[in-house]
C-alpha atoms as a PDB file:
ATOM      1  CA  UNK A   1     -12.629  -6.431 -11.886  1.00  0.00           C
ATOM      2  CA  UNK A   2     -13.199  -7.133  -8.236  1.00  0.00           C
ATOM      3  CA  UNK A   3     -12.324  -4.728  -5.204  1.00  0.00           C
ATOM      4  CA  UNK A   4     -10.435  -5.825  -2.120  1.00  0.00           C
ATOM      5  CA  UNK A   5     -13.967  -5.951  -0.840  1.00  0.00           C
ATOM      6  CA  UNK A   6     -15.847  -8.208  -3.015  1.00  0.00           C
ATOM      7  CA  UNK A   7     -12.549 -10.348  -3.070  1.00  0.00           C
ATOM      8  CA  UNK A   8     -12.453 -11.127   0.590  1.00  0.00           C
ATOM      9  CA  UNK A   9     -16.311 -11.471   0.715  1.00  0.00           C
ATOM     10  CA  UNK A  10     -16.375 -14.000  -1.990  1.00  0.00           C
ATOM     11  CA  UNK A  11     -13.828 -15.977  -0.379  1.00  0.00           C
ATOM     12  CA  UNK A  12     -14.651 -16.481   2.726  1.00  0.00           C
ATOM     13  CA  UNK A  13     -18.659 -15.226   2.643  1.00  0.00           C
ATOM     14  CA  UNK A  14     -18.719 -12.716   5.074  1.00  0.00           C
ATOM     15  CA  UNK A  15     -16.689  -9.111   5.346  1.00  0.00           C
ATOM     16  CA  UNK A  16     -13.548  -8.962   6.293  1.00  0.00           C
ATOM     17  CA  UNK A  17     -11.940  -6.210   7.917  1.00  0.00           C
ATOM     18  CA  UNK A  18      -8.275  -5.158   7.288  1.00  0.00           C
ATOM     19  CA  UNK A  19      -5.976  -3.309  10.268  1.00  0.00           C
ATOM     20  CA  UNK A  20      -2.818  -1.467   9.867  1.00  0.00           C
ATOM     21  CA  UNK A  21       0.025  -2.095  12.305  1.00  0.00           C
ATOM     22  CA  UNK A  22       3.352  -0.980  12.505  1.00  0.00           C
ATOM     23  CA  UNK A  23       5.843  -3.604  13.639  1.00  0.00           C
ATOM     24  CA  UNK A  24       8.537  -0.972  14.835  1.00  0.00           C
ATOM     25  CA  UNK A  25      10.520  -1.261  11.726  1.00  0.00           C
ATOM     26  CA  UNK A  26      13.354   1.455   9.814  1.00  0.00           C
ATOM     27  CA  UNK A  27      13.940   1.568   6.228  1.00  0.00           C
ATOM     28  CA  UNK A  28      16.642   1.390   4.444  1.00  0.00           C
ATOM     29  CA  UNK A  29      15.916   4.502   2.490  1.00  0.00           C
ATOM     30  CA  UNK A  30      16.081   6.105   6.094  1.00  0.00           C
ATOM     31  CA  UNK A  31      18.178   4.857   8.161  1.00  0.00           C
ATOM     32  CA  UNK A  32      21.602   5.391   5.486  1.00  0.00           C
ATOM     33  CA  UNK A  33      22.053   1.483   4.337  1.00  0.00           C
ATOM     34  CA  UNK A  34      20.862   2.769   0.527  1.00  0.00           C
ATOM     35  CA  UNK A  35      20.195   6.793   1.412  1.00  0.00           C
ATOM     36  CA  UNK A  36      18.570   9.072   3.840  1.00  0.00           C
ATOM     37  CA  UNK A  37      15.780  11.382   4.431  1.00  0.00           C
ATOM     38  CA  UNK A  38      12.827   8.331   2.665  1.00  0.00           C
ATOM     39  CA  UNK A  39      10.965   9.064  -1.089  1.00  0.00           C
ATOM     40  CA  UNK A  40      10.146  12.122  -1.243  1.00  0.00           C
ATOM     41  CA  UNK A  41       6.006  11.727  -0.950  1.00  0.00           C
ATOM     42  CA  UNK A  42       6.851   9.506   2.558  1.00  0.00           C
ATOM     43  CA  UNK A  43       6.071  11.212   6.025  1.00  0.00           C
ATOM     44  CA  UNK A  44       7.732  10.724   9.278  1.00  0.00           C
ATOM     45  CA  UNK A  45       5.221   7.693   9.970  1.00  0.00           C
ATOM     46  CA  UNK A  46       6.190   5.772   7.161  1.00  0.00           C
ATOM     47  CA  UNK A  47       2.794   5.929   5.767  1.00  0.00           C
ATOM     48  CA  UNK A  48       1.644   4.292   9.105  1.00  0.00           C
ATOM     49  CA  UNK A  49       0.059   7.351  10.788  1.00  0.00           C
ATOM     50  CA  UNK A  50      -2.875   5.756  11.768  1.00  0.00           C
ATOM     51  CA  UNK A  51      -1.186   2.788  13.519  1.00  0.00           C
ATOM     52  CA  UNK A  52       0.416   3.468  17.131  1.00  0.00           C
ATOM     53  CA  UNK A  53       3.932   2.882  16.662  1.00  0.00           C
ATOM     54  CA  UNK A  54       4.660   2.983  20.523  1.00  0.00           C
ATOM     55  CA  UNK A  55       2.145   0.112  21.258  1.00  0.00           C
ATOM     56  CA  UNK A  56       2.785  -3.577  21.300  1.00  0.00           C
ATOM     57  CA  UNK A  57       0.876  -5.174  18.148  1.00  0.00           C
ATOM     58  CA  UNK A  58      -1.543  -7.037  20.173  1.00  0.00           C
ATOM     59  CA  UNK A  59      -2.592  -3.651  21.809  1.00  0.00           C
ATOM     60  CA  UNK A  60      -2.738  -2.470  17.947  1.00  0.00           C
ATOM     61  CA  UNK A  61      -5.024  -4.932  16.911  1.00  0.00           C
ATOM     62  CA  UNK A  62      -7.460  -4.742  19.805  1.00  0.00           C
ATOM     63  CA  UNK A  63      -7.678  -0.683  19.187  1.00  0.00           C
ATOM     64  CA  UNK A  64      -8.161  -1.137  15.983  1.00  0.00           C
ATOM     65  CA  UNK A  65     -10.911  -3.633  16.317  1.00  0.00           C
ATOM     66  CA  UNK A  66     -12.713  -1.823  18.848  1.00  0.00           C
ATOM     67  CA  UNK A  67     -12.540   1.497  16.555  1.00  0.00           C
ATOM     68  CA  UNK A  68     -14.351  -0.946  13.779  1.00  0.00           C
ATOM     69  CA  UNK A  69     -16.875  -2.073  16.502  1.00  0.00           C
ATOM     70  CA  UNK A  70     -17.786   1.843  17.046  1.00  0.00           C
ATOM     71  CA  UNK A  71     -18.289   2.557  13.787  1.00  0.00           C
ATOM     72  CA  UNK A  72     -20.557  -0.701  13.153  1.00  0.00           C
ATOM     73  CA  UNK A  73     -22.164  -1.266  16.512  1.00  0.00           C
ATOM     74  CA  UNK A  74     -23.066  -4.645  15.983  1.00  0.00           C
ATOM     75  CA  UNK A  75     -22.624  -7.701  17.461  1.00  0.00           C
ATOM     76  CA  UNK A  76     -21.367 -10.290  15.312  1.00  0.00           C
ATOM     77  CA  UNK A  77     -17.899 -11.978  15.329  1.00  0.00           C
ATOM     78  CA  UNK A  78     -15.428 -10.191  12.784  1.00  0.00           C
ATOM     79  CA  UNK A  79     -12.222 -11.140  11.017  1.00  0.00           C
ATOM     80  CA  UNK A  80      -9.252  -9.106   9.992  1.00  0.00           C
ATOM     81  CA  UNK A  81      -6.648  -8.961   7.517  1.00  0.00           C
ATOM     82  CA  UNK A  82      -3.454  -8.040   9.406  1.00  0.00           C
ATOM     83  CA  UNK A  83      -2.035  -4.852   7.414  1.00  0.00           C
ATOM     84  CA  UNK A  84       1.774  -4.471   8.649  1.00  0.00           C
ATOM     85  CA  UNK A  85       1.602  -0.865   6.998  1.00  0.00           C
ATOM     86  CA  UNK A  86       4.446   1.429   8.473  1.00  0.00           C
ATOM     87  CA  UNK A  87       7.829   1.596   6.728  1.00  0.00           C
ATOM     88  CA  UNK A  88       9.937  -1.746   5.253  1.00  0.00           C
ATOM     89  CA  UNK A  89       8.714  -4.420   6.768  1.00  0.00           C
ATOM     90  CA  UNK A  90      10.772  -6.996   5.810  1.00  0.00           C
ATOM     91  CA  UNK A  91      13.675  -5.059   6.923  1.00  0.00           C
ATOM     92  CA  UNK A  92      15.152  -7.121   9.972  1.00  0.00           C
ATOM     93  CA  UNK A  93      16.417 -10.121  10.812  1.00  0.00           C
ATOM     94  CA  UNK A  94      14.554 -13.415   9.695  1.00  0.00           C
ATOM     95  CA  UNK A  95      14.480 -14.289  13.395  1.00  0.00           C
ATOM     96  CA  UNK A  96      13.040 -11.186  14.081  1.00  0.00           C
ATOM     97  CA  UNK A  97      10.381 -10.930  11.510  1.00  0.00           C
ATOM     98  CA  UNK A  98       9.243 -15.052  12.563  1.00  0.00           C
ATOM     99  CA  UNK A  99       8.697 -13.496  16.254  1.00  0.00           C
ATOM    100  CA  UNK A 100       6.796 -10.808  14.397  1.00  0.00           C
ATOM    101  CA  UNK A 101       4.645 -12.512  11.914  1.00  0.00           C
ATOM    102  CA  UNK A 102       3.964 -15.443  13.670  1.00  0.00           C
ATOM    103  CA  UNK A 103       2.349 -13.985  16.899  1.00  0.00           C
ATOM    104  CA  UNK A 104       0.050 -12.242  14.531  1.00  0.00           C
ATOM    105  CA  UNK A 105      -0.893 -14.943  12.217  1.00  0.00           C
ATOM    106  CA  UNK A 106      -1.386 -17.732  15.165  1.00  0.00           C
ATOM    107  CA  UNK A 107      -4.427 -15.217  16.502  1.00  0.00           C
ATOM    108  CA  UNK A 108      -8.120 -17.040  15.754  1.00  0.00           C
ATOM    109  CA  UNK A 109      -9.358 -13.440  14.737  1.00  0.00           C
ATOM    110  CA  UNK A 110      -6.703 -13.038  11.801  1.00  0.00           C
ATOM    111  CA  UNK A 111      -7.100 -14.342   8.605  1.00  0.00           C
ATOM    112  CA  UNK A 112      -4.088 -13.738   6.850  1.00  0.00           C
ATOM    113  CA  UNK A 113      -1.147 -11.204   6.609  1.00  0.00           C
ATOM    114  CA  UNK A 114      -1.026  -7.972   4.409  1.00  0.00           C
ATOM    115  CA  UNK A 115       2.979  -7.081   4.505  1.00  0.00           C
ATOM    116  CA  UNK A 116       4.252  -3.661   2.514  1.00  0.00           C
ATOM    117  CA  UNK A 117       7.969  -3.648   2.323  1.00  0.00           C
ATOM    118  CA  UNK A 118      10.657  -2.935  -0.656  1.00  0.00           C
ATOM    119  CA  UNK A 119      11.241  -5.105  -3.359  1.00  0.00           C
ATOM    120  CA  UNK A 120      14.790  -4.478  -2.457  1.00  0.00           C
ATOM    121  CA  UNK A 121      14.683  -5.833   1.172  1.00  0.00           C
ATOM    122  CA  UNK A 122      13.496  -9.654   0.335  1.00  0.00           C
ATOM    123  CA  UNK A 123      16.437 -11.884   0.752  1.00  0.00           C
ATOM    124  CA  UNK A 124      16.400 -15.820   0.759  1.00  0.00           C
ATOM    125  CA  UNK A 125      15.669 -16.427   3.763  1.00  0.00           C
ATOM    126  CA  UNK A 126      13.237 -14.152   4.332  1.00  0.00           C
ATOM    127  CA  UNK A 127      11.406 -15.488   1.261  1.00  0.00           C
ATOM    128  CA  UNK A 128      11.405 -18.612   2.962  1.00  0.00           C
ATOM    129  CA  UNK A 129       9.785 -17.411   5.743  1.00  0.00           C
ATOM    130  CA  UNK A 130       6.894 -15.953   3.863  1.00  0.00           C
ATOM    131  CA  UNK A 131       6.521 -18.829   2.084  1.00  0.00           C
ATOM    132  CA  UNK A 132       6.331 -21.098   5.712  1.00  0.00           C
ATOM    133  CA  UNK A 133       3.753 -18.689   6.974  1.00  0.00           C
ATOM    134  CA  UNK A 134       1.799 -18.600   3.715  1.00  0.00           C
ATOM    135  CA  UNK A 135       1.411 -22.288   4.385  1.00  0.00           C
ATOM    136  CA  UNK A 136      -0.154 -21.414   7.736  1.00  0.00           C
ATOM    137  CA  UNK A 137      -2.178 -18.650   5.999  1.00  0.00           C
ATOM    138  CA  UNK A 138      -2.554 -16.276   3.113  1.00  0.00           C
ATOM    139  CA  UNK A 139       0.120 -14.077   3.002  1.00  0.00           C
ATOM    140  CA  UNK A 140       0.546 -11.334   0.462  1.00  0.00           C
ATOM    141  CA  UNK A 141       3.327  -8.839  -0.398  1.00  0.00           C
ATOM    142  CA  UNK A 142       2.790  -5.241  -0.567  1.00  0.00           C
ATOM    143  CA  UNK A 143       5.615  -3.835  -3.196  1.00  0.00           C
ATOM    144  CA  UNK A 144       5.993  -0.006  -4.062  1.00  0.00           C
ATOM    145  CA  UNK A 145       6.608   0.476  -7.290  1.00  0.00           C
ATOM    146  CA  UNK A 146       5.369   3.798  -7.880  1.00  0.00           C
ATOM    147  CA  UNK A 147       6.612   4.295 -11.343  1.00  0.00           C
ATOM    148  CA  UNK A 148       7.795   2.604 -14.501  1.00  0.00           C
ATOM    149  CA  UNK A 149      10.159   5.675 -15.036  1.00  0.00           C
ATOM    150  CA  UNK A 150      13.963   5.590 -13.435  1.00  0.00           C
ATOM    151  CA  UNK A 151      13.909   9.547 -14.190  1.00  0.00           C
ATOM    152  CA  UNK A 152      10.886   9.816 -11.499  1.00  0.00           C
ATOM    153  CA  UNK A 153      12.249   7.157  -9.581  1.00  0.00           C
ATOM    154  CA  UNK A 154      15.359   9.310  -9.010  1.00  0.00           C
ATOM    155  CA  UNK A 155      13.412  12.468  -8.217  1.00  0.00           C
ATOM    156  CA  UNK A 156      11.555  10.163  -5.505  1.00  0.00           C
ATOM    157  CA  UNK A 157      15.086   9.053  -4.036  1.00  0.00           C
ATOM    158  CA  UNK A 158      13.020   5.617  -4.272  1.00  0.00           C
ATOM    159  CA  UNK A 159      16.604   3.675  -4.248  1.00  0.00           C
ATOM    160  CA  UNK A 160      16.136   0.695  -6.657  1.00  0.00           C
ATOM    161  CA  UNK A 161      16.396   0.258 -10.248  1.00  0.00           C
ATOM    162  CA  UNK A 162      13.232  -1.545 -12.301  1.00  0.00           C
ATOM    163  CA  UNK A 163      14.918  -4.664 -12.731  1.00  0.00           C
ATOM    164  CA  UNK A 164      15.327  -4.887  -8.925  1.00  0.00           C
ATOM    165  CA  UNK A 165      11.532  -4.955  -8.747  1.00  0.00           C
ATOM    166  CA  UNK A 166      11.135  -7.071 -11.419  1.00  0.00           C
ATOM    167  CA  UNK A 167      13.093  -9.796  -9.892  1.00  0.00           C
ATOM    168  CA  UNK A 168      12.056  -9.951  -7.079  1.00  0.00           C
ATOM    169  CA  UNK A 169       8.348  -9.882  -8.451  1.00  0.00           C
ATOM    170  CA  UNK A 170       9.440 -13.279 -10.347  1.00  0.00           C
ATOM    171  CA  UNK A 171      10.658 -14.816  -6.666  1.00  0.00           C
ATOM    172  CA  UNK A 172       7.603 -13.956  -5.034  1.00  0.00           C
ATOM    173  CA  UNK A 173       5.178 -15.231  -7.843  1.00  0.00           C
ATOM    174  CA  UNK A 174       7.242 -18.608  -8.450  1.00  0.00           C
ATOM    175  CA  UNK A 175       7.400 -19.275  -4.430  1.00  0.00           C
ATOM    176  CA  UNK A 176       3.362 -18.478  -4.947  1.00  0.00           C
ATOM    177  CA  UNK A 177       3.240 -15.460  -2.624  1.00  0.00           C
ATOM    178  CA  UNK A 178       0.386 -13.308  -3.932  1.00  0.00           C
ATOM    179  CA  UNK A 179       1.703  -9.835  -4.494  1.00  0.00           C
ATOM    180  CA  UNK A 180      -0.177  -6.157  -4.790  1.00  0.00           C
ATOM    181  CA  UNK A 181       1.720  -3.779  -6.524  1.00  0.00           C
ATOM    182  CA  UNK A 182       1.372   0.165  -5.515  1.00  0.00           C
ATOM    183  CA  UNK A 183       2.034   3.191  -8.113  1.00  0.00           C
ATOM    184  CA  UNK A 184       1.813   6.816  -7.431  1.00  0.00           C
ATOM    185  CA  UNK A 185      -0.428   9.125 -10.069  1.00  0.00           C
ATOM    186  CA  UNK A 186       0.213  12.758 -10.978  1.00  0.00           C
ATOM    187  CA  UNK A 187       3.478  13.091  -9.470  1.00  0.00           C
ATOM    188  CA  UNK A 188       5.247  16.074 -10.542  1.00  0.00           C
ATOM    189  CA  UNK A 189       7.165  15.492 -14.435  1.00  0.00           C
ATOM    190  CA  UNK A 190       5.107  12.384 -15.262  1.00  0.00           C
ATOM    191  CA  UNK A 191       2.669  13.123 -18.405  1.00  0.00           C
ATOM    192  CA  UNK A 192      -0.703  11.160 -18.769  1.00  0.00           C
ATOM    193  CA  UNK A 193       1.080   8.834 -20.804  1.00  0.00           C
ATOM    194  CA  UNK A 194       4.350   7.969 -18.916  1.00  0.00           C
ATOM    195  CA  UNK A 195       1.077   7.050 -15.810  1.00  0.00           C
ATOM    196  CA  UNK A 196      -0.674   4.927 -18.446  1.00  0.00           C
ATOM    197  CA  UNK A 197       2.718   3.217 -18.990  1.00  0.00           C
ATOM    198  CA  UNK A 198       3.095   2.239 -15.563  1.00  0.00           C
ATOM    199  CA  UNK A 199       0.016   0.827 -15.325  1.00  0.00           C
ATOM    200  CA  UNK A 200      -0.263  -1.206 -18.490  1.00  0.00           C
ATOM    201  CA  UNK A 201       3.440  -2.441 -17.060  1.00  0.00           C
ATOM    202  CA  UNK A 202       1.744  -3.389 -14.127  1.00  0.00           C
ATOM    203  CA  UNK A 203      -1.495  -4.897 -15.805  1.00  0.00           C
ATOM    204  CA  UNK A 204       0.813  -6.895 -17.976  1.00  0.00           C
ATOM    205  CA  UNK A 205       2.189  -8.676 -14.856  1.00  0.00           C
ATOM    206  CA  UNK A 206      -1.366 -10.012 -13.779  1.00  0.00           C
ATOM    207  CA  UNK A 207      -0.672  -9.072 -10.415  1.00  0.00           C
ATOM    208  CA  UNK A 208      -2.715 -10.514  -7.469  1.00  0.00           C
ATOM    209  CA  UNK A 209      -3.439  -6.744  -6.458  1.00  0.00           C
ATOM    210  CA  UNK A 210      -2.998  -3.468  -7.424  1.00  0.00           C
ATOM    211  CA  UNK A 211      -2.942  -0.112  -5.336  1.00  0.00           C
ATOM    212  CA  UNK A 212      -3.531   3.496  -7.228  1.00  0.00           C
ATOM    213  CA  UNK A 213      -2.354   6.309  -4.748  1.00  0.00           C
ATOM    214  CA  UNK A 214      -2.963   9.742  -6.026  1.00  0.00           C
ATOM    215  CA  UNK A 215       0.101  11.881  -4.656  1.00  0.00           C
ATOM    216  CA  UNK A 216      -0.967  13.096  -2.203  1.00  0.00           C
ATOM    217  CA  UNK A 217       1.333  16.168  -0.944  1.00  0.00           C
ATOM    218  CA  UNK A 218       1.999  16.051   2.991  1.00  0.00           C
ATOM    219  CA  UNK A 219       3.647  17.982   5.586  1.00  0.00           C
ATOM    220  CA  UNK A 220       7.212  17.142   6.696  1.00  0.00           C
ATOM    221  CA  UNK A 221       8.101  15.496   3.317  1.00  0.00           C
ATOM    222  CA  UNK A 222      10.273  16.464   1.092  1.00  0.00           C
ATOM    223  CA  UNK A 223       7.559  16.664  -2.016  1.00  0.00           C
ATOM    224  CA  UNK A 224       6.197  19.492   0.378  1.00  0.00           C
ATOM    225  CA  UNK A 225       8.902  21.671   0.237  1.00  0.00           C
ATOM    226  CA  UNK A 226       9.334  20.955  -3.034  1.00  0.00           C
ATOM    227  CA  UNK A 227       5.360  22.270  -3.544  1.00  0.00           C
ATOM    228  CA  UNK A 228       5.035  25.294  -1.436  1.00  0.00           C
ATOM    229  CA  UNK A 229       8.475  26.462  -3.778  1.00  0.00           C
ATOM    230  CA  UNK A 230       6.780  25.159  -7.220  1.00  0.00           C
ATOM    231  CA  UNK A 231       3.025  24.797  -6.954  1.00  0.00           C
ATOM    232  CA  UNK A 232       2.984  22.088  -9.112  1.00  0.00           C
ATOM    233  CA  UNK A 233      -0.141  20.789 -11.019  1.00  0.00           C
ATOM    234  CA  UNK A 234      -2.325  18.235  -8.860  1.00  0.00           C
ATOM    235  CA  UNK A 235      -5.526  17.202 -10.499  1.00  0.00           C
ATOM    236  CA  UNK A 236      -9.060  18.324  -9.271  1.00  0.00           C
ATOM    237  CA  UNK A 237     -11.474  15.458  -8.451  1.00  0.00           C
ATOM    238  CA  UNK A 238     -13.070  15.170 -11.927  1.00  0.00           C
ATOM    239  CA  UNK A 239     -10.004  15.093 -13.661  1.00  0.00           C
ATOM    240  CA  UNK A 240      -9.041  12.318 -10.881  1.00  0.00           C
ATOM    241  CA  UNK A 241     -11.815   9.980 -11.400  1.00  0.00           C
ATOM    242  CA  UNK A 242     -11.727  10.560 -15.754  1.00  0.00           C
ATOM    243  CA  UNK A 243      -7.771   9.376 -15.387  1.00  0.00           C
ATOM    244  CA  UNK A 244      -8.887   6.504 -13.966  1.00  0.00           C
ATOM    245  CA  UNK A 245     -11.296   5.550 -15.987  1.00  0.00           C
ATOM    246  CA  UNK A 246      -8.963   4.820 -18.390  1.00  0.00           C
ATOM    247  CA  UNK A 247      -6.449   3.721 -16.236  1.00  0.00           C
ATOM    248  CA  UNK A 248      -8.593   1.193 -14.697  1.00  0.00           C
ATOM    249  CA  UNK A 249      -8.900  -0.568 -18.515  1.00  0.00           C
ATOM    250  CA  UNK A 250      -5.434  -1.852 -18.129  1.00  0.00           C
ATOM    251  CA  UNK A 251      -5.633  -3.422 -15.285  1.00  0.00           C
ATOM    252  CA  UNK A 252      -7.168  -7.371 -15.871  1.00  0.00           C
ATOM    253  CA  UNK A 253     -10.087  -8.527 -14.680  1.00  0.00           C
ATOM    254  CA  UNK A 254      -8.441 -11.261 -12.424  1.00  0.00           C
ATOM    255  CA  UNK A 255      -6.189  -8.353 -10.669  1.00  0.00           C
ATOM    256  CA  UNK A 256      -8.179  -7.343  -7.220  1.00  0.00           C
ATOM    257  CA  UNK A 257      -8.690  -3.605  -7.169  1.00  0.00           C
ATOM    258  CA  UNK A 258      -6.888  -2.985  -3.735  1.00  0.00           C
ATOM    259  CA  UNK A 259      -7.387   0.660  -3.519  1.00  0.00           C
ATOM    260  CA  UNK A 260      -8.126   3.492  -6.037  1.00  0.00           C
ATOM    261  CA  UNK A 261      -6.875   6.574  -3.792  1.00  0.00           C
ATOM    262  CA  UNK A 262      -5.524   7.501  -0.689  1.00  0.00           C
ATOM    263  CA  UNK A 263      -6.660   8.863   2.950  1.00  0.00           C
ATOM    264  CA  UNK A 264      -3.825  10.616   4.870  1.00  0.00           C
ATOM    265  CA  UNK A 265      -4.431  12.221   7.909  1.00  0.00           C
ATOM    266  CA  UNK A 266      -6.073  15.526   7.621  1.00  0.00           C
ATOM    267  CA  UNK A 267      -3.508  17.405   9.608  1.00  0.00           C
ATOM    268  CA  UNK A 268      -0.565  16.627   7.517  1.00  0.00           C
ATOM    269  CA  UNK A 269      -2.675  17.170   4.129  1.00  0.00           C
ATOM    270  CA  UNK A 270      -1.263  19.773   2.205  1.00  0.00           C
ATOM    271  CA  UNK A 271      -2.974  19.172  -1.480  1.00  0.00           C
ATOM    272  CA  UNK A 272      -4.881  18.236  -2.460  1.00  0.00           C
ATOM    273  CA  UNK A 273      -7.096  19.350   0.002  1.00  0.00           C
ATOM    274  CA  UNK A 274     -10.170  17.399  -1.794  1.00  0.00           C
ATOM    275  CA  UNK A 275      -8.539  14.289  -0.676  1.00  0.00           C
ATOM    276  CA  UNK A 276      -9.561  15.041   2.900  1.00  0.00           C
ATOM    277  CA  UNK A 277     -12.996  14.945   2.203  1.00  0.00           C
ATOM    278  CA  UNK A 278     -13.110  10.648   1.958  1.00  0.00           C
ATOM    279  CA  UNK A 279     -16.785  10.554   1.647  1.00  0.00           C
ATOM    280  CA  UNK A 280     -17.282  12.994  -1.199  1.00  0.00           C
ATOM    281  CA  UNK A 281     -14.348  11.449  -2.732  1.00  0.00           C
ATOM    282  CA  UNK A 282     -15.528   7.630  -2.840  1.00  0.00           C
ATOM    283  CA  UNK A 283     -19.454   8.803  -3.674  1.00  0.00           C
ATOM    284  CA  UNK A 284     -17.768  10.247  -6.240  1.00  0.00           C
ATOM    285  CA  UNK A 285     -15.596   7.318  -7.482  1.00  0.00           C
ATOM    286  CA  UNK A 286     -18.291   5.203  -6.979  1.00  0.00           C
ATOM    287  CA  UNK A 287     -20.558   7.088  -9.196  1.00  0.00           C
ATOM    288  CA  UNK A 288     -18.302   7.447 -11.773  1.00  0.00           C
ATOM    289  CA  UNK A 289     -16.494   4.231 -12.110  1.00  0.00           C
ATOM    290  CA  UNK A 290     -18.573   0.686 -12.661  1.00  0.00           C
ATOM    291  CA  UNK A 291     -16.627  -1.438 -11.167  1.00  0.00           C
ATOM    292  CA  UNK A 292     -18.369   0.549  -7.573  1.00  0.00           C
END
């Protein structure tokens, strides 16, 4: 099994960087059009924290580039996967989201285009679109998922139903848009079993990409308030890295390993507070798991 990494460097021989932007988009799980308030495990910043919501995207991917520069301090030319990370973002007009996407993916220092958004928010059109700019460059789909489980689903408020997902998982691999699927481990009701499920469901698919997120608990959200009333069970780091050891045997061998945990900011981390240490946590990983 490959990781994003190894992926990116086999294919175009050098390493590629990716950046998260946020594109100044709502979501539908927000703003009333299927309910309000988000999933329960999603903060204020749409999971986009790190990107600068208030900045125009250009301005976004210069910061972001010069914060890689600072931590390399090198000189050589570098190329980026543009990560459109905050909230739906497929969630707008399909005039809109050309302006959008195709400022970005016209740039000589952008490879290709990384887009999360709901499997629920990918109409015709907008399918077409992804498909025109995929012709210009690689574009994948970022889905959330999460769970397998409509019982879990429900207790996430995630606002679709499976066979939403699946269909539109069917559009996007017959219009050959290359799609990474996200799931959510250890949150609160799931046994180790109903998390193997989901990710045999999703290894079954032969997705382009995968993403494993351990919930991670964090302030504002409603699976906050939900933990400071129930302290509910979150693994330690050992029992983290055995799950995925035998998580990571369902997944195939052609499915790119897009991330195996998570890295919220530090001042919104509730719990696990082991996920704030990133170093510790992919020394560990990487120890423990042969595919690092």
């Amino acid at each position: 099994m490959q990781t994003l990494n190894d992926y990116l460097k086999n294919k175009y021989g050098y390493k590629v960087y990716k950046i998260s932007l946020d594109a100044g988009m709502s979501c539908p799980n927000r703003d009333g059009k299927v309910s309000f308030g988000g999933c329960s495990f999603c903060n204020a910043g749409g999971s986009g924290d790190f990107c600068g919501r208030e900045k125009d995207l250009d301005l976004q991917i210069e910061d972001a580039k010069a914060l890689v520069e600072r931590k390399l301090k090198g000189t050589a030319e570098r190329k980026y996967i543009a990560y459109f990370q905050a909230f739906t973002n497929t969630y707008a007009s399909v005039e809109r989201l050309r302006e959008i996407f195709s400022k970005v993916i016209k740039r000589e220092d952008i490879l290709g285009l990384s887009i999360g958004t709901r499997p629920d928010c990918i109409p015709e059109d907008v399918l077409e679109l992804l498909c025109e700019l995929n012709s210009i460059k690689p574009v994948w789909v970022e889905l959330g998922l999460q769970t397998i489980h409509e019982k879990t689903a429900k207790d996430m408020n995630r606002g679709y139903a499976l066979p939403v997902f699946e269909d539109t998982y069917k559009r996007l691999k017959a219009a050959g848009i290359k799609t990474v699927v996200h799931l959510i481990l250890f949150y609160p009701g799931e046994s180790r079993e109903d998390m193997l499920a989901s990710v045999k469901y999703v290894g079954n698919l032969h997705p382009f990409g995968v993403k494993l997120h351990l919930l991670q608990v964090l302030k504002g959200t409603e699976i906050a308030r939900r933990y400071e009333e129930e302290k509910f069970y979150l693994p330690t780091l050992d029992e983290y890295a055995e799950f995925l050891k035998e998580a990571l045997k369902l997944i195939p061998e052609d499915t790119v390993l897009h991330r195996i945990t998570g890295d919220g900011p530090k001042s919104l981390l509730t719990a696990p507070l082991w996920c704030g240490d990133k170093k510790r946590v992919m020394n560990k990983l990487k120890k423990e798991l042969v595919i690092y």
